[in-house]
Protein backbone atom coordinates (compact mmCIF):
# COMPACT_ATOMS: atom_id res chain seq x y z
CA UNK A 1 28.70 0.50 36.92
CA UNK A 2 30.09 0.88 33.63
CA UNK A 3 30.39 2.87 30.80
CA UNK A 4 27.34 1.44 29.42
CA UNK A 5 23.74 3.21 29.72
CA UNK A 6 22.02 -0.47 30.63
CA UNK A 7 24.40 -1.03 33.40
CA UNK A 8 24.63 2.95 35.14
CA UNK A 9 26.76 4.72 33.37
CA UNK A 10 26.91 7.36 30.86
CA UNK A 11 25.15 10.63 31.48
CA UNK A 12 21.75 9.52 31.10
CA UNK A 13 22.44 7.64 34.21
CA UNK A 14 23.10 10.77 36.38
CA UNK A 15 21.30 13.49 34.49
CA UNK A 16 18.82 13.15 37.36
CA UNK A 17 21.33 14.55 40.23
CA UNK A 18 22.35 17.98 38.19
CA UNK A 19 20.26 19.60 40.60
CA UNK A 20 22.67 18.67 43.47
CA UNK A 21 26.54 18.97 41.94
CA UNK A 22 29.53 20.41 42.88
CA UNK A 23 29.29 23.03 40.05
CA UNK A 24 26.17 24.02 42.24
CA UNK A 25 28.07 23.83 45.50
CA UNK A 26 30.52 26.41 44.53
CA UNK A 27 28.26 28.38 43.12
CA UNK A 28 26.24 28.94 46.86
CA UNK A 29 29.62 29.83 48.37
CA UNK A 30 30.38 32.50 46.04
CA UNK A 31 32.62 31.13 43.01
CA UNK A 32 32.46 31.93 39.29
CA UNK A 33 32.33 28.03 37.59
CA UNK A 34 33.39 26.99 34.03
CA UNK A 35 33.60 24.11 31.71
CA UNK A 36 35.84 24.04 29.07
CA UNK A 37 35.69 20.16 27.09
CA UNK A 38 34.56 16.86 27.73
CA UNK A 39 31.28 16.20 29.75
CA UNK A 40 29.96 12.81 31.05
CA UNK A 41 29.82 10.12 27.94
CA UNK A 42 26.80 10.25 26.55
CA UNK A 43 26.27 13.98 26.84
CA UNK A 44 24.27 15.96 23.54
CA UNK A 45 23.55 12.65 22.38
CA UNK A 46 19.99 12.57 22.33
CA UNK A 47 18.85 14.69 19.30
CA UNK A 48 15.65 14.55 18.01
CA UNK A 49 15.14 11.22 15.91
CA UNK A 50 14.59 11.71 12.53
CA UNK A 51 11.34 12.86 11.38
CA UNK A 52 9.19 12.88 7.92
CA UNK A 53 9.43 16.33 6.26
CA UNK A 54 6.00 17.11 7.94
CA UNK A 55 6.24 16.03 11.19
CA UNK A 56 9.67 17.88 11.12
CA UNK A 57 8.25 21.24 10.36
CA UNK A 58 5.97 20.71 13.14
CA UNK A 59 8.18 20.35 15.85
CA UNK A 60 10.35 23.45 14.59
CA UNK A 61 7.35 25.64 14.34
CA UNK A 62 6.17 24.46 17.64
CA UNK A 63 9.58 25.27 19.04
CA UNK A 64 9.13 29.04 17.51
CA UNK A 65 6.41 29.27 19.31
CA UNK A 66 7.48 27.34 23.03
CA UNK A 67 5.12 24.25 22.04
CA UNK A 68 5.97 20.82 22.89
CA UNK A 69 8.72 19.51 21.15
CA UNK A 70 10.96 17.03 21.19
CA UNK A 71 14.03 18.20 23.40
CA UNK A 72 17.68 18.56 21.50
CA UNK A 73 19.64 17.83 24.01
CA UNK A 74 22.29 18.77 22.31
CA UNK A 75 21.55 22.54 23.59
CA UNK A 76 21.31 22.04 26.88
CA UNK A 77 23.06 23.45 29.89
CA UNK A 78 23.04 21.99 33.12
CA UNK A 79 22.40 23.59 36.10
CA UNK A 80 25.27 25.80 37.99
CA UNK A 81 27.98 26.42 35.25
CA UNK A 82 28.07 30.35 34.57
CA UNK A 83 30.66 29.26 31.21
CA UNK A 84 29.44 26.08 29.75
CA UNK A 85 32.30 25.54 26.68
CA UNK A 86 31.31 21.14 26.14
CA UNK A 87 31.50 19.12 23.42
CA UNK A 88 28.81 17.63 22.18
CA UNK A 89 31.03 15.65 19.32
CA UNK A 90 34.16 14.40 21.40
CA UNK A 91 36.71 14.45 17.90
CA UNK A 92 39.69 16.24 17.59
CA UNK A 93 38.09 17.48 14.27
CA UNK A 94 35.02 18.16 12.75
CA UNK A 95 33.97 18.49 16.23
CA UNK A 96 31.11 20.42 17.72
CA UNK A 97 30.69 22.60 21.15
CA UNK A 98 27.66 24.04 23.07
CA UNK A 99 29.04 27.62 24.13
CA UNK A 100 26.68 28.30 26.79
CA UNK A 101 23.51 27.40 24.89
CA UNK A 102 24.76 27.94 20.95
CA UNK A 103 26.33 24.94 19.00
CA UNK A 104 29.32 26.25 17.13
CA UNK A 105 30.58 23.75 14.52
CA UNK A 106 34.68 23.35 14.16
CA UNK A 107 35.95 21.83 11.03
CA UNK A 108 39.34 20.22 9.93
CA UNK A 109 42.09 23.29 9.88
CA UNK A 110 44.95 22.94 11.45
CA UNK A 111 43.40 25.99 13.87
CA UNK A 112 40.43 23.97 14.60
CA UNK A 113 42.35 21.12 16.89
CA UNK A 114 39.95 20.51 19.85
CA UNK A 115 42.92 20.75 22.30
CA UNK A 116 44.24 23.77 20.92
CA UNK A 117 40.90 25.07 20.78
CA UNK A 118 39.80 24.25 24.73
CA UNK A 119 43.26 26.13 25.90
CA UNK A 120 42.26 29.65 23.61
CA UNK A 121 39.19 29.10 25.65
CA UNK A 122 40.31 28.92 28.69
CA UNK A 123 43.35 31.35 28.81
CA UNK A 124 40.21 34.00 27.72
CA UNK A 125 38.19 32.80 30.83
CA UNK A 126 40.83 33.43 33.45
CA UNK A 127 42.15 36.98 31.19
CA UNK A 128 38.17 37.95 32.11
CA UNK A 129 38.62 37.18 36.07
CA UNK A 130 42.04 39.56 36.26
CA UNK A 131 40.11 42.32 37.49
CA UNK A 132 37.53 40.38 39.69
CA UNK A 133 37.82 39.37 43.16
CA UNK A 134 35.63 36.45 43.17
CA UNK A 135 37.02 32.91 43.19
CA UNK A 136 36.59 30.58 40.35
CA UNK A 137 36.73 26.93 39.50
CA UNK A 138 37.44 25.85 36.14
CA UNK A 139 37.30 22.25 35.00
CA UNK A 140 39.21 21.84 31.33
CA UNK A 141 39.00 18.20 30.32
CA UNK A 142 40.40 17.31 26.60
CA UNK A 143 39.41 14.26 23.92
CA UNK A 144 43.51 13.85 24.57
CA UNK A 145 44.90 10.96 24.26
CA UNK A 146 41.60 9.16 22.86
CA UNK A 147 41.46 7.15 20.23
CA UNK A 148 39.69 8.83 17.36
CA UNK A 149 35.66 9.57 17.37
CA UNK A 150 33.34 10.45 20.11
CA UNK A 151 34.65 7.44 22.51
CA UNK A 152 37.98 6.49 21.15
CA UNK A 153 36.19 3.95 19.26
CA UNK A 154 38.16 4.01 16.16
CA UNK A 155 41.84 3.88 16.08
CA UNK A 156 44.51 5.89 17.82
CA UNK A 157 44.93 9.55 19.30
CA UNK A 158 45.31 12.17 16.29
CA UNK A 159 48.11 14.73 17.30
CA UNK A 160 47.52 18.18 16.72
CA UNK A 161 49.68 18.53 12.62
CA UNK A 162 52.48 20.17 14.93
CA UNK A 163 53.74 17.25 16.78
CA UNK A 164 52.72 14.64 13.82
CA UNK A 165 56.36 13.79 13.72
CA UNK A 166 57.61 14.37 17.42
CA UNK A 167 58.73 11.32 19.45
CA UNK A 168 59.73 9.26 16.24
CA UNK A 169 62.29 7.15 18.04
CA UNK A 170 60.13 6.18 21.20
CA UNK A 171 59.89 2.21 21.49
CA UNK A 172 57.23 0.71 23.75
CA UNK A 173 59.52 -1.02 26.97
CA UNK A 174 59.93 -4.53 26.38
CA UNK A 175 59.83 -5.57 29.90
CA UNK A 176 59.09 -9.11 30.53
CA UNK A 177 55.26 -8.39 30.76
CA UNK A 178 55.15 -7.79 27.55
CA UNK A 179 54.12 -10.59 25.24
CA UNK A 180 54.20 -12.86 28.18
CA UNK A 181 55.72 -15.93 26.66
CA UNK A 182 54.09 -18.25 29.21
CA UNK A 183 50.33 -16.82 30.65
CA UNK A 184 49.38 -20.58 31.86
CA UNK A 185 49.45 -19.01 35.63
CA UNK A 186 46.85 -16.58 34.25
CA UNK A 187 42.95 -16.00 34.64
CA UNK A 188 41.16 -18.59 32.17
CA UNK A 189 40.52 -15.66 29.89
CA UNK A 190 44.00 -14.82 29.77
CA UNK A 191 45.49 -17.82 29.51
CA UNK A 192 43.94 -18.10 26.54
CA UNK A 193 45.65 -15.36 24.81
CA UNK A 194 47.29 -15.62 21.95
CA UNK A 195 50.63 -13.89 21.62
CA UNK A 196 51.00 -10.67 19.85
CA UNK A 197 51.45 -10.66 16.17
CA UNK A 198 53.59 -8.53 14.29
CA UNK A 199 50.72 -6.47 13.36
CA UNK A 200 49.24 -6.34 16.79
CA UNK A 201 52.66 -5.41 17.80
CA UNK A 202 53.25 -2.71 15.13
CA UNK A 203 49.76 -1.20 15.91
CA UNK A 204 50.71 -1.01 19.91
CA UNK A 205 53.55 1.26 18.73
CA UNK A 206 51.90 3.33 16.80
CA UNK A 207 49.31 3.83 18.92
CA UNK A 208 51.71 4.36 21.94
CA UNK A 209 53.87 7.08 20.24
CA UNK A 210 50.65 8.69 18.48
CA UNK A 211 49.21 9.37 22.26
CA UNK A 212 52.71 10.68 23.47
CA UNK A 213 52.17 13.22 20.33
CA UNK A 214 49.07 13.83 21.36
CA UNK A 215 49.70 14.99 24.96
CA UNK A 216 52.11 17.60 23.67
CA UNK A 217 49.24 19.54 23.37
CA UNK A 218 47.96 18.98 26.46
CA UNK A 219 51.55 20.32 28.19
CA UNK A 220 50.38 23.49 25.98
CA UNK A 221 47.30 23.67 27.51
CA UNK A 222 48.52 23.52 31.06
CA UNK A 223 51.49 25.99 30.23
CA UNK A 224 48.75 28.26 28.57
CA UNK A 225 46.98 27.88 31.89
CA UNK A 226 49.80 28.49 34.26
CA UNK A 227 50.75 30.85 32.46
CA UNK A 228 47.47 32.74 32.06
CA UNK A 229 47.11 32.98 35.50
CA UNK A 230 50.34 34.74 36.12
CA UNK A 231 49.32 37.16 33.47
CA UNK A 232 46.10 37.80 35.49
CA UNK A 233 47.93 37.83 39.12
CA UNK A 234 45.63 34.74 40.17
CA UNK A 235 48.93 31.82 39.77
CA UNK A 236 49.51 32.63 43.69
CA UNK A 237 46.16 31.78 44.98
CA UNK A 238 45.29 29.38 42.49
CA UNK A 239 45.25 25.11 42.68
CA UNK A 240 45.95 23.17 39.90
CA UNK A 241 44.91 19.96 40.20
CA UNK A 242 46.21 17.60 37.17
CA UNK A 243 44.33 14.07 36.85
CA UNK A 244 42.79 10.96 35.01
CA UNK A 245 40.73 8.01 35.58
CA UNK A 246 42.69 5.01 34.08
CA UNK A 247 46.20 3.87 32.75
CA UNK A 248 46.88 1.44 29.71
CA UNK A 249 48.54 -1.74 28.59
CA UNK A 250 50.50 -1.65 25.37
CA UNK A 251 51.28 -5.52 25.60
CA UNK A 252 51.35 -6.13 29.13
CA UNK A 253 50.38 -9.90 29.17
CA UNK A 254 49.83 -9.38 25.96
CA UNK A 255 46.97 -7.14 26.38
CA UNK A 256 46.76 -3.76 24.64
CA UNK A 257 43.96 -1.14 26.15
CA UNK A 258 42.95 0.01 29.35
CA UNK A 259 40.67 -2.69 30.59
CA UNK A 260 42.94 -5.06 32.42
CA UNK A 261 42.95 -5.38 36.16
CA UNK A 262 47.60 -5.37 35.60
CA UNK A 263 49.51 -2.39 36.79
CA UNK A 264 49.49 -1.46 32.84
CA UNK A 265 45.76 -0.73 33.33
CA UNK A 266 45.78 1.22 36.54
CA UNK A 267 48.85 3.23 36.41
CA UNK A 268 47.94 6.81 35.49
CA UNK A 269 51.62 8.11 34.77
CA UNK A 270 54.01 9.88 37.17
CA UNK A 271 53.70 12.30 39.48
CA UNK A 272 55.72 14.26 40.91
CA UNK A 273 58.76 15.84 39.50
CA UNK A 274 57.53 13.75 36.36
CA UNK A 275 54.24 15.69 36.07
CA UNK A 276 53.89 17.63 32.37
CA UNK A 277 56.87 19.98 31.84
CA UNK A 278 54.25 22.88 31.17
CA UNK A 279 52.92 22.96 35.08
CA UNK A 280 56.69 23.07 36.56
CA UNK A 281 56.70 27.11 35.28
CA UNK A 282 54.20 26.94 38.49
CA UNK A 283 55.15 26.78 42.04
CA UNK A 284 55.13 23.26 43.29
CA UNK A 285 52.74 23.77 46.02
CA UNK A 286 50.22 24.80 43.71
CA UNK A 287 50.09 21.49 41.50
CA UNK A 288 48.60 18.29 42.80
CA UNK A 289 48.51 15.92 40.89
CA UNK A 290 45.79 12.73 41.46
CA UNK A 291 47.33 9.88 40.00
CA UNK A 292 49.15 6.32 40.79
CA UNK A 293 52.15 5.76 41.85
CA UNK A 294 55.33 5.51 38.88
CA UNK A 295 55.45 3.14 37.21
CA UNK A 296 58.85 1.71 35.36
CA UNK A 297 56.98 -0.54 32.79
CA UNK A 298 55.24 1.79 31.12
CA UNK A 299 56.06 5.72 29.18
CA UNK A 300 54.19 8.12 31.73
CA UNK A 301 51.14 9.07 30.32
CA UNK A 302 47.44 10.12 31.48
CA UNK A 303 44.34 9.29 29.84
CA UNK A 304 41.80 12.12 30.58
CA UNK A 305 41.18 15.86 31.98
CA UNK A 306 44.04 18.43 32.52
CA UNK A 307 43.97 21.27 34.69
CA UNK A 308 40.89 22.03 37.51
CA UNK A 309 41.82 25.72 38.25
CA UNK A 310 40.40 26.95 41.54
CA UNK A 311 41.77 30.33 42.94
């Protein structure tokens, strides 16, 4: 499986099973479910290929009028979220969200940061659960720390314009993974490496200290969280459960990205007492963090959601 539609990934690949989720689950046993962010890759993808001008009035006014169409995907829901809050552009600009059915367009204001935007969204949800009794689960899942557009295709993370200049005098570790001078007891593949140039090396730091920025707004988030939930009298039954899928190598071997079977590329950051400063305003025994253990090579970091809220 990968992250590839031809090889069973993406959400094409499980579209399929929506009928039998954990969303769904919950649901049956009596809980209140929201998603605020990031879906499965792939996810509002599949709008409507472009059509002559006549064919295109067509399928609107067959739409009007319940008619076979072709389906915009980019407006659908899937089954057993009562607040669906997803991206259907993963930016952290110029973005796009289905709010539970409606696309609502974001453009490039400092105001309209996606991370930013996904906390507002989710400190409302739990402020409109204070006075219910029913228990909730909430997954929040940011573009943080992506590289920019929809997959982290192109470039580095974009920090949110109040933390453009924070960490300014953070240096990747130069541990003796990085650069490897000699990789001849490496994979073929490897082996074959070229060492880093200055420019590779000069983009690795940049690209290092850029995520960093970007995660500041992800402690935000969390605190916003935490601290929404003590507002609404919820922090006390609630668990927090902070995660990711996959660490990265900023010139491990001299390898720089996520797909490298070295500690670099499995490490998810520390947890712990090293967790994001925002969740230690909540009791310890409410956070659990999923992740890897420590690492000393590498700044802790996470690649992926924040916060799954369940009180």
């Amino acid at each position: 499986m990968s992250n590839k539609e031809n090889k069973g990934g993406r959400w094409s690949a499980f579209e399929h099973e929506e009928e039998n989720t954990l969303p769904l689950w919950l649901q049956k046993a009596g809980y209140q479910t929201a998603l605020v962010g990031k879906y499965l890759n792939g996810y509002g993808k599949d709008k409507p290929p472009r059509l002559s001008s006549v064919s295109y009035w067509a399928n609107s006014v067959g739409g009007w009028f319940g008619l076979g169409t072709i389906p915009d995907k980019r407006f659908y829901v899937p089954p057993g979220w009562d607040l669906w809050y997803a991206f259907t552009k993963i930016r952290y600009f110029d973005y796009q969200i289905n709010d539970n059915g409606s696309l609502v367009d974001f453009g490039h204001e400092a105001a309209d940061y996606s991370t930013d935007v996904l906390r507002d969204r989710a400190e409302r949800y739990i402020k409109d659960q204070a006075g219910s009794t029913k228990p909730f689960f909430m997954l929040i899942a940011s573009k943080v720390p992506h590289g920019q557009g929809d997959e982290g295709e192109k470039g580095a993370a974009l920090p949110a314009p109040a933390y453009a200049d924070a960490f300014a005098d953070i240096k990747v570790p130069k541990t003796p993974a990085y650069d490897e001078e000699d990789v001849s007891d490496k994979p073929p593949k490897l082996s074959r490496t070229l060492r880093l140039s200055p420019d590779a090396k000069d983009e690795i730091e940049k690209s290092c200290r850029a995520e960093l920025q970007s995660l500041k707004s992800v402690d935000d988030l969390v605190g916003g969280v935490v601290d929404a939930l003590k507002s609404a009298s919820k922090l006390d039954n609630t668990l927090i459960v902070y995660t990711s899928d996959n660490g990265f190598a900023y010139g491990d071997h001299r390898l720089f990205g996520k797909n490298s079977v070295y500690e670099a590329g499995v490490d998810q950051g520390a947890p712990g007492d090293e967790r994001p400063l925002a969740t230690k305003r909540a009791p310890s025994s409410s956070i659990i963090s999923i992740s890897s253990p420590p690492s000393s090579r590498l700044p802790a970091r996470s690649r992926g959601s924040p916060p799954t809220a369940v009180p």
